[in-house]
N, C-alpha and C. Protein backbone atom coordinates (compact mmCIF):
# COMPACT_ATOMS: atom_id res chain seq x y z
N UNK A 1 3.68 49.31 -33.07
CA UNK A 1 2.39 48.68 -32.93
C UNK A 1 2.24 47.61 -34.01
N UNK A 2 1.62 46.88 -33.30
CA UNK A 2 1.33 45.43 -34.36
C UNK A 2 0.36 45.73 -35.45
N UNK A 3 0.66 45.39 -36.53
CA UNK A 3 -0.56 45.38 -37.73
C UNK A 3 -1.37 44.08 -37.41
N UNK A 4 -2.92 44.29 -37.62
CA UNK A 4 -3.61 43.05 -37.43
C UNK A 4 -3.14 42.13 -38.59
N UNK A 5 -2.92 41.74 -39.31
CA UNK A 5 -2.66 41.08 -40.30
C UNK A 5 -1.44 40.30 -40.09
N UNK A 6 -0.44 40.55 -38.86
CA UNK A 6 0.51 39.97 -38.03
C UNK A 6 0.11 39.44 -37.01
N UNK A 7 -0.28 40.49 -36.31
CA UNK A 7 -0.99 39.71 -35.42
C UNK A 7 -2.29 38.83 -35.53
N UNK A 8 -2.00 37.50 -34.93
CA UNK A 8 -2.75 36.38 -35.21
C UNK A 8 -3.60 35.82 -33.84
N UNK A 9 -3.62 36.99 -32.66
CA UNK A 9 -4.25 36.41 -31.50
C UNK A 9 -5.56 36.05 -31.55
N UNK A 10 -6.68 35.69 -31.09
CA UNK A 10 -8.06 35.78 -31.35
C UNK A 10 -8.13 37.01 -30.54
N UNK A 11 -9.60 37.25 -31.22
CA UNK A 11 -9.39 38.64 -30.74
C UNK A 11 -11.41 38.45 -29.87
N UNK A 12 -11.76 37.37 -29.60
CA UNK A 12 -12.99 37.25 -28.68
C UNK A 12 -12.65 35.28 -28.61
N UNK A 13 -13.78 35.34 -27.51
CA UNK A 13 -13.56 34.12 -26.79
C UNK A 13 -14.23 32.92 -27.94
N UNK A 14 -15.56 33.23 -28.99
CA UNK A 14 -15.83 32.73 -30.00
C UNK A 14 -14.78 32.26 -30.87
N UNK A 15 -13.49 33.23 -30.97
CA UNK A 15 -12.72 33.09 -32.09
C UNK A 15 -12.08 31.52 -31.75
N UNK A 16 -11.46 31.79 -30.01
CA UNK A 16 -10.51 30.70 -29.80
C UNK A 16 -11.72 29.79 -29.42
N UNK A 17 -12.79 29.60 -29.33
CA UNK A 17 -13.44 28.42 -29.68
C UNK A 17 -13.50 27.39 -31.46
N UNK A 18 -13.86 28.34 -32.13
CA UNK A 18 -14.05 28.24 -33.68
C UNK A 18 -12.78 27.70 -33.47
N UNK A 19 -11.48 28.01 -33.41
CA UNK A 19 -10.15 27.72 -33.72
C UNK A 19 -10.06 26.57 -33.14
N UNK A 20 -10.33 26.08 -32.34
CA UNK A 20 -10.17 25.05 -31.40
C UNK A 20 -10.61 23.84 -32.11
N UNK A 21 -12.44 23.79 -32.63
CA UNK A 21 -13.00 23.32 -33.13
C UNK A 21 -12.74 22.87 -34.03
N UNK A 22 -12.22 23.67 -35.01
CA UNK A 22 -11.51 23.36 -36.30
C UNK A 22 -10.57 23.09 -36.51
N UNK A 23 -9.11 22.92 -35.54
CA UNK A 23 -7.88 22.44 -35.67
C UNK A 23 -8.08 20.72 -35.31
N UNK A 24 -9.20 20.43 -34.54
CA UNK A 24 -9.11 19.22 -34.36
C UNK A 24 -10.40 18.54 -34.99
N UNK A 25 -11.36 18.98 -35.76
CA UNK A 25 -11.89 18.80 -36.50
C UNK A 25 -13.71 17.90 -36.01
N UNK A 26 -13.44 17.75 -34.34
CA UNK A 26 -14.36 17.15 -33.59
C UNK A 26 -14.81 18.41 -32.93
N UNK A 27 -16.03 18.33 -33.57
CA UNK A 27 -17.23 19.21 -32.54
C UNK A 27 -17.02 18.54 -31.30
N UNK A 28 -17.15 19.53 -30.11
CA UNK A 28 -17.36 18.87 -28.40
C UNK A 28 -19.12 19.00 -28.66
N UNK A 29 -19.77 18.45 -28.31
CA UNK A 29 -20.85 18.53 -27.70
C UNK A 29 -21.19 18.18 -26.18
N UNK A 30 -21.55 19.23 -25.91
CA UNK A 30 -22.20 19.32 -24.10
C UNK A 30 -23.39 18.91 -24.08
N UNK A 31 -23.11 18.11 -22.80
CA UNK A 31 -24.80 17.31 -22.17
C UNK A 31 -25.79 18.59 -21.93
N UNK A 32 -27.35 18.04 -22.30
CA UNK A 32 -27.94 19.69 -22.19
C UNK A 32 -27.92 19.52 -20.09
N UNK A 33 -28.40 20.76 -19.91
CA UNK A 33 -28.62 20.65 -18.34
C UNK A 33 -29.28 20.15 -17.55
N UNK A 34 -29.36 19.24 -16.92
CA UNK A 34 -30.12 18.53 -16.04
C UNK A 34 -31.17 19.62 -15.72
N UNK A 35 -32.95 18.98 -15.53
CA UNK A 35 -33.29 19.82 -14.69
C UNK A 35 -33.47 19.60 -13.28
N UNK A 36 -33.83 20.69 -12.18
CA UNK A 36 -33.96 20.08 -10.63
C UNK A 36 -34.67 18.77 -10.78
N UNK A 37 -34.79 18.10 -9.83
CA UNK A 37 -35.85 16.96 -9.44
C UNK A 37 -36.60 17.67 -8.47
N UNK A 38 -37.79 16.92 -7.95
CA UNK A 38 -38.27 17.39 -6.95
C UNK A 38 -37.92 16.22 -6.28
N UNK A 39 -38.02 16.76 -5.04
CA UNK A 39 -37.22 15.88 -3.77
C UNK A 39 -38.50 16.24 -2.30
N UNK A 40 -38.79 15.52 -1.64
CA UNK A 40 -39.68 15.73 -0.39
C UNK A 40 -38.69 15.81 0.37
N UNK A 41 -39.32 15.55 1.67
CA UNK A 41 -38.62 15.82 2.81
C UNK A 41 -37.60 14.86 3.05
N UNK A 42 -38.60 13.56 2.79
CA UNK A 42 -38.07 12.32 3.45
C UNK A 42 -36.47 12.10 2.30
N UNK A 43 -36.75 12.29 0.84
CA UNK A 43 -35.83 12.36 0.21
C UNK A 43 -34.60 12.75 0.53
N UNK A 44 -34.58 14.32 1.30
CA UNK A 44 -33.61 14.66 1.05
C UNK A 44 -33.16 14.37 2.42
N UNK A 45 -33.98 13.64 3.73
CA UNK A 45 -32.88 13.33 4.93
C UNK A 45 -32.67 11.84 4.42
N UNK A 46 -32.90 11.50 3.47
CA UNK A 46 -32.60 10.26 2.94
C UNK A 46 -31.29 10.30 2.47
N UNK A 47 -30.88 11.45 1.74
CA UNK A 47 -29.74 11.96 0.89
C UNK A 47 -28.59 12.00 1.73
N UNK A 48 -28.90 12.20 3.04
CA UNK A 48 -27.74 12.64 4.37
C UNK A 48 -27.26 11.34 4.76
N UNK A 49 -25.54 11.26 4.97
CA UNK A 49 -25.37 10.24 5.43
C UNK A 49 -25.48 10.21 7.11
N UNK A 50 -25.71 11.35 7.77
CA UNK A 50 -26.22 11.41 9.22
C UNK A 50 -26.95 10.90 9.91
N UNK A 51 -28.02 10.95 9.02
CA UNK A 51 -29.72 10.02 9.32
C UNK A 51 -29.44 8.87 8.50
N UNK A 52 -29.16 7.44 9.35
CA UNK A 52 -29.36 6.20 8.69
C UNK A 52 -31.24 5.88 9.45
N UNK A 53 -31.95 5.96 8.26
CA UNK A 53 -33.27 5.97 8.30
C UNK A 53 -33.49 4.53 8.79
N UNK A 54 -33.15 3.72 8.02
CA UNK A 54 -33.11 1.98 7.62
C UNK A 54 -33.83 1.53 8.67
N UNK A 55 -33.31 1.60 9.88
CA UNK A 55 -34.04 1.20 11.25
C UNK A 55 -35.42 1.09 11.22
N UNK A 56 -36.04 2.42 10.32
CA UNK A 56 -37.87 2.62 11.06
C UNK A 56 -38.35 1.38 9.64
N UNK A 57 -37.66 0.70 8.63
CA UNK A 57 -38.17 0.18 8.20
C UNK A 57 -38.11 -1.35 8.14
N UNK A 58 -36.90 -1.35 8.76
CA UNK A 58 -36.47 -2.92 8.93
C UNK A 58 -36.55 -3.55 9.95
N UNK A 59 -37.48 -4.81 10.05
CA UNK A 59 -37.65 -5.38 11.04
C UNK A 59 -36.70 -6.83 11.35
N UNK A 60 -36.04 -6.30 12.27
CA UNK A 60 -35.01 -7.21 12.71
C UNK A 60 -35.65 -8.34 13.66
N UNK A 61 -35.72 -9.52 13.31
CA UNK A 61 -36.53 -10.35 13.85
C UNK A 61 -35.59 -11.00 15.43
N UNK A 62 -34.06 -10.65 16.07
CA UNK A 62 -33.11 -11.09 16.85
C UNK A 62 -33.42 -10.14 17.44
N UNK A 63 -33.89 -8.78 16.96
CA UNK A 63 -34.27 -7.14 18.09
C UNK A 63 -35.24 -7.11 18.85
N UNK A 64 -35.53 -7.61 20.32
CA UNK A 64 -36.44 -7.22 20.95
C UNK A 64 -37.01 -6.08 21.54
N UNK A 65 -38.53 -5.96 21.63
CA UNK A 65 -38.89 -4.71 21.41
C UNK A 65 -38.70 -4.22 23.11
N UNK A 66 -38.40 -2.98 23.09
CA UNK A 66 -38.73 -2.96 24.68
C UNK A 66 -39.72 -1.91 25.11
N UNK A 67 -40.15 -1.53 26.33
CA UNK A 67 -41.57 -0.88 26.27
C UNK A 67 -40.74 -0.07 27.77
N UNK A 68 -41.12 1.35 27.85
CA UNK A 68 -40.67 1.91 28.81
C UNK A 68 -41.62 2.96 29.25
N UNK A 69 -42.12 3.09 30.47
CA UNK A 69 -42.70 4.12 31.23
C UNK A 69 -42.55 4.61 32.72
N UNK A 70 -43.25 5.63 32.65
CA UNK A 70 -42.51 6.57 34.04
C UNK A 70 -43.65 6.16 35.10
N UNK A 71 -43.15 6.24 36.18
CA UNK A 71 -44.37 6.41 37.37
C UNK A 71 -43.51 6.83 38.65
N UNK A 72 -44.67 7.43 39.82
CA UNK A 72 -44.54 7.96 40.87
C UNK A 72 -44.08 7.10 41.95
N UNK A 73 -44.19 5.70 41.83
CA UNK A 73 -44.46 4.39 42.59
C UNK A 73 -42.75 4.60 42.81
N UNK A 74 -42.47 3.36 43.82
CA UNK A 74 -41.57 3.28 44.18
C UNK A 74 -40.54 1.58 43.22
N UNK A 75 -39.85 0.86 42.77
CA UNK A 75 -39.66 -0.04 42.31
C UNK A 75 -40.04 -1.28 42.53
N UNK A 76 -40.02 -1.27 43.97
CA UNK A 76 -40.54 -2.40 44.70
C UNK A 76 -42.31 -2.76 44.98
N UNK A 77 -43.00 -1.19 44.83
CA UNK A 77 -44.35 -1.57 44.73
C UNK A 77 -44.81 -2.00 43.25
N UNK A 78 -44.08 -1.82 42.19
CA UNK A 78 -44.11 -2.14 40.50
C UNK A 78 -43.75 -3.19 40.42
N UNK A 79 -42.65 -3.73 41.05
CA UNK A 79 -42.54 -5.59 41.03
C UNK A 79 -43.08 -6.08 41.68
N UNK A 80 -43.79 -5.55 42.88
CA UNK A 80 -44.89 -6.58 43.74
C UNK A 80 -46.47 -6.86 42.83
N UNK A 81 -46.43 -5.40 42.05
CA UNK A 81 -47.62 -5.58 41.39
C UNK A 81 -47.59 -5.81 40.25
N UNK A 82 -46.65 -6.50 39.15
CA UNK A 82 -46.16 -7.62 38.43
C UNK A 82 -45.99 -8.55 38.55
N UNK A 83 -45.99 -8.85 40.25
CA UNK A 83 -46.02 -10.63 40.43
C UNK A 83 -47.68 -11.19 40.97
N UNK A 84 -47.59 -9.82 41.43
CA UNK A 84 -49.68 -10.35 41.91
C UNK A 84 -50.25 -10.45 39.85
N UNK A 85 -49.82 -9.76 39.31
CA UNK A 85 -50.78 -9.79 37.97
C UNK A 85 -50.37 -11.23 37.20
N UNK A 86 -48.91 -11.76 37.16
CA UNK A 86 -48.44 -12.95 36.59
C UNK A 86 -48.61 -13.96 37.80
């Protein structure tokens, strides 16, 4: 069996820090920890590259708008009664 006084391992995780520290003579210093942010909703589907949002805010002046609705009518009574109104 080894005598401690031979043996030279560290004997806790402090030790081989201290040792570390002191063979090279530069303290490490660690960044302290960020804290959370707060983030809403919109933030965080903002964060996703899935949802490109950009669209609902940018107005593309070459994009025409288009307007769409349903009806019972037949096609031909909707263009007859678009040309009686123009």
């Amino acid at each position: 069996m080894l005598d401690q006084e031979q043996d030279k391992s560290p004997r806790s995780i402090f030790d081989i820090v201290d040792d570390s520290e002191s063979s090279s003579g530069h303290i490490e210093q660690h960044p302290l920890t960020m804290n959370p942010t707060s983030l809403n909703a919109f933030d965080i589907i903002s964060l996703s590259p899935a949802f490109d949002l950009s669209s609902l805010f940018k107005k593309d002046k070459s994009c025409r708008s288009d307007a769409r609705f349903t009806t019972q009518n037949s096609a031909s009574t909707i263009v007859s009664r678009l040309e009686e109104v123009a």
